[in-house]
C-alpha atoms as a PDB file:
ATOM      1  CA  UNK A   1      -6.001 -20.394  46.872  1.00  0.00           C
ATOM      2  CA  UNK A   2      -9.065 -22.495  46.305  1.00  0.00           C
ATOM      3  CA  UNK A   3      -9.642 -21.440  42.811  1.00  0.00           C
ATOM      4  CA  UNK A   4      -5.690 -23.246  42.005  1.00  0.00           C
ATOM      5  CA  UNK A   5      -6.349 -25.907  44.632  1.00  0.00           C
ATOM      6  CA  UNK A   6      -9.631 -26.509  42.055  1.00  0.00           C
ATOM      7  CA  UNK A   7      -7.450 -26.282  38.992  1.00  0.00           C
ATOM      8  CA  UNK A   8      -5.118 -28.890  40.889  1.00  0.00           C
ATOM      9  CA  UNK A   9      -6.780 -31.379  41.611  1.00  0.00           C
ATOM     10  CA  UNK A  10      -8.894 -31.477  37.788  1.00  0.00           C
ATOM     11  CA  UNK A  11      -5.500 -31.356  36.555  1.00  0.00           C
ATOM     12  CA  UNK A  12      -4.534 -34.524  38.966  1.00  0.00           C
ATOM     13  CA  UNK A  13      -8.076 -36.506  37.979  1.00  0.00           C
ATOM     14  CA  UNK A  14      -6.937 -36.187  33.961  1.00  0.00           C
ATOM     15  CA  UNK A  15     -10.042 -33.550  33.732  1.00  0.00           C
ATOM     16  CA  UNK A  16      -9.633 -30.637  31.513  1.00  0.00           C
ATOM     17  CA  UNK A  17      -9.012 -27.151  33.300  1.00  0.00           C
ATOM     18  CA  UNK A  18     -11.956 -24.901  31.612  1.00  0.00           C
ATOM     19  CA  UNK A  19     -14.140 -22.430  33.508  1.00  0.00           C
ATOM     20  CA  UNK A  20     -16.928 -25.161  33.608  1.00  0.00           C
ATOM     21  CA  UNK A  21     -15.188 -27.533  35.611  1.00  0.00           C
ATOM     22  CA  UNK A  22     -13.291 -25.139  38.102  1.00  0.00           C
ATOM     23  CA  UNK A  23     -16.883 -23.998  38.843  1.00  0.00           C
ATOM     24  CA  UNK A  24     -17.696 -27.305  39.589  1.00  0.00           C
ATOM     25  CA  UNK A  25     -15.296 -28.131  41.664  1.00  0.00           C
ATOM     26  CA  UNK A  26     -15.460 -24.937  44.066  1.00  0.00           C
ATOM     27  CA  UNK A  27     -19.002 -25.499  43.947  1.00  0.00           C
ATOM     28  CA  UNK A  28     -18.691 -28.729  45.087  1.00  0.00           C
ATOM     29  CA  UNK A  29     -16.163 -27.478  48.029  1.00  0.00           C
ATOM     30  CA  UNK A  30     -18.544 -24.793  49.328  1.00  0.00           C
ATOM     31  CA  UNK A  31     -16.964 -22.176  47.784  1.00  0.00           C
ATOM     32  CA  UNK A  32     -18.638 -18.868  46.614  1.00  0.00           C
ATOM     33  CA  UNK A  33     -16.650 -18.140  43.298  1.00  0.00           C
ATOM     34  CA  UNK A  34     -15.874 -14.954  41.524  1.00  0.00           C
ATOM     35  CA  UNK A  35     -16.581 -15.532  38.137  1.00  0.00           C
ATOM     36  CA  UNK A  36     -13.652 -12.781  36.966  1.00  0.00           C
ATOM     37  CA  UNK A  37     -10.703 -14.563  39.008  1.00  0.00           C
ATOM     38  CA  UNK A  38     -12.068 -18.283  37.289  1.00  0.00           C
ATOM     39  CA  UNK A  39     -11.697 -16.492  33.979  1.00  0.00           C
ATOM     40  CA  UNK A  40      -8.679 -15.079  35.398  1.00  0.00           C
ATOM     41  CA  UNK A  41      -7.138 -18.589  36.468  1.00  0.00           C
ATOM     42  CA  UNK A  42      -8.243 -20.467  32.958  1.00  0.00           C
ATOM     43  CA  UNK A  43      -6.708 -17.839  31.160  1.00  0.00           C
ATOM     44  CA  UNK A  44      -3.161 -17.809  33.074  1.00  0.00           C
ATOM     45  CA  UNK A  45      -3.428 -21.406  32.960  1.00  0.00           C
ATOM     46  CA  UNK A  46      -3.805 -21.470  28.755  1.00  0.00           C
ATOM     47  CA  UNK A  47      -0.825 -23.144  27.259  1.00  0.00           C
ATOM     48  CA  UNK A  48       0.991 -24.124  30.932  1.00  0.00           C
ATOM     49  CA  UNK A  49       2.298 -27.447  31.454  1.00  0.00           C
ATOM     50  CA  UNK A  50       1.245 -28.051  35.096  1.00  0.00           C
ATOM     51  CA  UNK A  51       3.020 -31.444  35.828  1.00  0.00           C
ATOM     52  CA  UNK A  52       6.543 -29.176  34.661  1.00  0.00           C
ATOM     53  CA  UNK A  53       5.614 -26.298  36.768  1.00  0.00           C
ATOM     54  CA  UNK A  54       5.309 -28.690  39.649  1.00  0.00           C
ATOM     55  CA  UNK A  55       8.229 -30.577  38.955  1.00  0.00           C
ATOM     56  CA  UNK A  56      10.273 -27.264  38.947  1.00  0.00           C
ATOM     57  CA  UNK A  57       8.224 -25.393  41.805  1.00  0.00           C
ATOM     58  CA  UNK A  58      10.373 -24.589  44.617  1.00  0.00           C
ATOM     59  CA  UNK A  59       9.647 -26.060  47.887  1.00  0.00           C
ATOM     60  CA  UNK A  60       8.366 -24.877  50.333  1.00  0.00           C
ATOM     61  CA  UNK A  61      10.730 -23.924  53.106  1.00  0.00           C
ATOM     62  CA  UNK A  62       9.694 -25.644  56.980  1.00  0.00           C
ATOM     63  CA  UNK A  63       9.373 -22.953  59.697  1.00  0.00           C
ATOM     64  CA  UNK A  64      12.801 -23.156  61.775  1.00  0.00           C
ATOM     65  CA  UNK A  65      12.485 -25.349  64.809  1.00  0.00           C
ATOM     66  CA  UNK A  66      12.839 -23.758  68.234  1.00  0.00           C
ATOM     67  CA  UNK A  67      16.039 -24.301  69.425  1.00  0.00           C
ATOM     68  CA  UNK A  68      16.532 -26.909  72.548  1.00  0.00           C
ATOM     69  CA  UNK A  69      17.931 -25.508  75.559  1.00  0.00           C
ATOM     70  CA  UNK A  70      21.508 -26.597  75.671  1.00  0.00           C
ATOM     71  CA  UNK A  71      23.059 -29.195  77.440  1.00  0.00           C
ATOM     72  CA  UNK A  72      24.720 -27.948  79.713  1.00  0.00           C
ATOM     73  CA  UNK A  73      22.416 -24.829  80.388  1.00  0.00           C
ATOM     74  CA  UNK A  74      21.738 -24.070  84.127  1.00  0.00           C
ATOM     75  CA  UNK A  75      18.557 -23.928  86.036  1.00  0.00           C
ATOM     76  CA  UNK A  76      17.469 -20.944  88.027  1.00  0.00           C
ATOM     77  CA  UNK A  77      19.891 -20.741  91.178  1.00  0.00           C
ATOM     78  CA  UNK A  78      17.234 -21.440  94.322  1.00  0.00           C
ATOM     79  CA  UNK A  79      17.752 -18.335  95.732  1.00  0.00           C
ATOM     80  CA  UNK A  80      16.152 -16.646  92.633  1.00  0.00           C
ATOM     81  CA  UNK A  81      13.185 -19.288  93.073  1.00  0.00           C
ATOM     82  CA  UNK A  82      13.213 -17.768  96.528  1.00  0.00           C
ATOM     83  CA  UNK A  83      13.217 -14.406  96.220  1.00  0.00           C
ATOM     84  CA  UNK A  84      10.513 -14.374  93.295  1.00  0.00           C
ATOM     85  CA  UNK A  85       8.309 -16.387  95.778  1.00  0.00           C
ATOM     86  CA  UNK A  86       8.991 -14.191  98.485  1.00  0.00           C
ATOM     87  CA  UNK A  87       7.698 -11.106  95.857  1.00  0.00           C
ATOM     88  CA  UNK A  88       4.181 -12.500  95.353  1.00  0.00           C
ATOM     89  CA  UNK A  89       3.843 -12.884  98.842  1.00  0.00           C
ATOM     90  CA  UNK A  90       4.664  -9.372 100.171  1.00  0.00           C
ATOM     91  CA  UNK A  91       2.586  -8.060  96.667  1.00  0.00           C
ATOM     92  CA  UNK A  92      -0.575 -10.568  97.966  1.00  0.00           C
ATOM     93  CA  UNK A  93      -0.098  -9.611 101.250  1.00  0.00           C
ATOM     94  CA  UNK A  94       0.104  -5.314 100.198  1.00  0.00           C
ATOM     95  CA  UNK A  95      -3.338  -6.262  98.001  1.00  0.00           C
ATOM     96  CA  UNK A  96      -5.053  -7.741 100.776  1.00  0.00           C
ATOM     97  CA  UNK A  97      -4.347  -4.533 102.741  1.00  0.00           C
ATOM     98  CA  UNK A  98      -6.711  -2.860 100.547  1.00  0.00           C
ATOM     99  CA  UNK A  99      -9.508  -4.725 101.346  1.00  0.00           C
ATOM    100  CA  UNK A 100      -9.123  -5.763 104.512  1.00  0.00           C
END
Protein backbone atom coordinates (compact mmCIF):
# COMPACT_ATOMS: atom_id res chain seq x y z
CA UNK A 1 0.00 0.00 0.00
CA UNK A 2 2.78 2.46 0.59
CA UNK A 3 4.35 2.11 -2.73
CA UNK A 4 0.51 3.63 -4.30
CA UNK A 5 0.10 5.83 -1.24
CA UNK A 6 3.80 7.21 -2.72
CA UNK A 7 2.51 7.31 -6.25
CA UNK A 8 -0.57 9.29 -4.70
CA UNK A 9 0.49 11.77 -3.20
CA UNK A 10 3.45 12.76 -6.25
CA UNK A 11 0.52 12.52 -8.36
CA UNK A 12 -1.46 15.09 -5.86
CA UNK A 13 1.90 17.56 -5.56
CA UNK A 14 1.86 17.85 -9.74
CA UNK A 15 5.26 15.62 -9.50
CA UNK A 16 5.84 13.13 -12.15
CA UNK A 17 5.30 9.33 -11.12
CA UNK A 18 8.87 7.72 -12.26
CA UNK A 19 10.84 5.19 -10.23
CA UNK A 20 13.09 8.12 -8.99
CA UNK A 21 10.59 9.91 -7.20
CA UNK A 22 8.49 6.94 -5.69
CA UNK A 23 11.91 6.05 -4.18
CA UNK A 24 12.03 9.23 -2.77
CA UNK A 25 9.09 9.43 -1.32
CA UNK A 26 9.11 5.89 0.54
CA UNK A 27 12.45 6.82 1.46
CA UNK A 28 11.41 9.75 2.94
CA UNK A 29 8.43 7.74 4.87
CA UNK A 30 10.77 5.12 6.36
CA UNK A 31 10.02 2.68 4.08
CA UNK A 32 12.39 -0.19 2.94
CA UNK A 33 11.41 -0.51 -0.86
CA UNK A 34 11.57 -3.39 -3.22
CA UNK A 35 13.01 -2.15 -6.17
CA UNK A 36 10.89 -4.92 -8.47
CA UNK A 37 7.30 -3.84 -7.07
CA UNK A 38 8.50 0.25 -7.79
CA UNK A 39 9.23 -0.95 -11.30
CA UNK A 40 6.19 -2.89 -10.97
CA UNK A 41 3.94 0.20 -9.86
CA UNK A 42 5.61 2.77 -12.63
CA UNK A 43 4.96 0.37 -15.14
CA UNK A 44 1.09 -0.36 -14.28
CA UNK A 45 0.86 3.21 -13.79
CA UNK A 46 2.26 4.06 -17.68
CA UNK A 47 -0.46 5.67 -19.66
CA UNK A 48 -3.25 5.79 -16.51
CA UNK A 49 -5.11 8.82 -15.89
CA UNK A 50 -5.10 8.87 -12.05
CA UNK A 51 -7.47 11.88 -11.34
CA UNK A 52 -10.22 9.52 -13.73
CA UNK A 53 -9.45 6.42 -11.89
CA UNK A 54 -10.22 8.28 -8.72
CA UNK A 55 -13.11 9.96 -9.89
CA UNK A 56 -14.59 6.51 -10.93
CA UNK A 57 -13.08 4.37 -7.93
CA UNK A 58 -15.72 2.87 -5.95
CA UNK A 59 -16.05 3.80 -2.43
CA UNK A 60 -15.26 2.34 0.07
CA UNK A 61 -18.08 0.67 1.94
CA UNK A 62 -18.30 1.77 6.15
CA UNK A 63 -18.29 -1.32 8.43
CA UNK A 64 -22.12 -1.83 9.52
CA UNK A 65 -22.89 -0.19 12.81
CA UNK A 66 -23.85 -2.39 15.74
CA UNK A 67 -27.29 -2.39 16.09
CA UNK A 68 -28.92 -0.45 19.31
CA UNK A 69 -30.81 -2.49 21.60
CA UNK A 70 -34.42 -1.81 20.90
CA UNK A 71 -36.72 0.27 22.54
CA UNK A 72 -38.70 -1.52 24.08
CA UNK A 73 -36.21 -4.47 24.89
CA UNK A 74 -36.38 -5.81 28.52
CA UNK A 75 -33.79 -5.97 31.17
CA UNK A 76 -32.82 -9.14 32.93
CA UNK A 77 -35.90 -10.14 35.24
CA UNK A 78 -34.24 -9.75 39.05
CA UNK A 79 -34.64 -13.09 39.80
CA UNK A 80 -32.09 -14.03 37.04
CA UNK A 81 -29.74 -11.23 38.64
CA UNK A 82 -30.41 -13.33 41.70
CA UNK A 83 -29.86 -16.57 40.92
CA UNK A 84 -26.53 -15.81 38.86
CA UNK A 85 -25.33 -14.06 42.11
CA UNK A 86 -26.34 -16.76 44.18
CA UNK A 87 -24.01 -19.19 41.58
CA UNK A 88 -20.71 -17.38 42.25
CA UNK A 89 -21.31 -17.59 45.72
CA UNK A 90 -21.93 -21.35 46.25
CA UNK A 91 -18.88 -21.80 43.29
CA UNK A 92 -16.53 -19.26 45.74
CA UNK A 93 -17.67 -20.83 48.60
CA UNK A 94 -16.99 -24.87 46.92
CA UNK A 95 -13.28 -23.21 45.89
CA UNK A 96 -12.54 -22.08 49.21
CA UNK A 97 -13.25 -25.64 50.42
CA UNK A 98 -10.20 -26.65 48.73
CA UNK A 99 -7.98 -24.69 50.52
CA UNK A 100 -9.29 -24.28 53.58
Amino acid sequence: MEYVYGAMLLHSAGKEVNEANVKEVLTAGGVKFDESRIKALVASLDGVDIEDAIKTAAPVAAAPVAAAPEAGAKEKPKEEEKEEAKSEEEAASGLASLFG
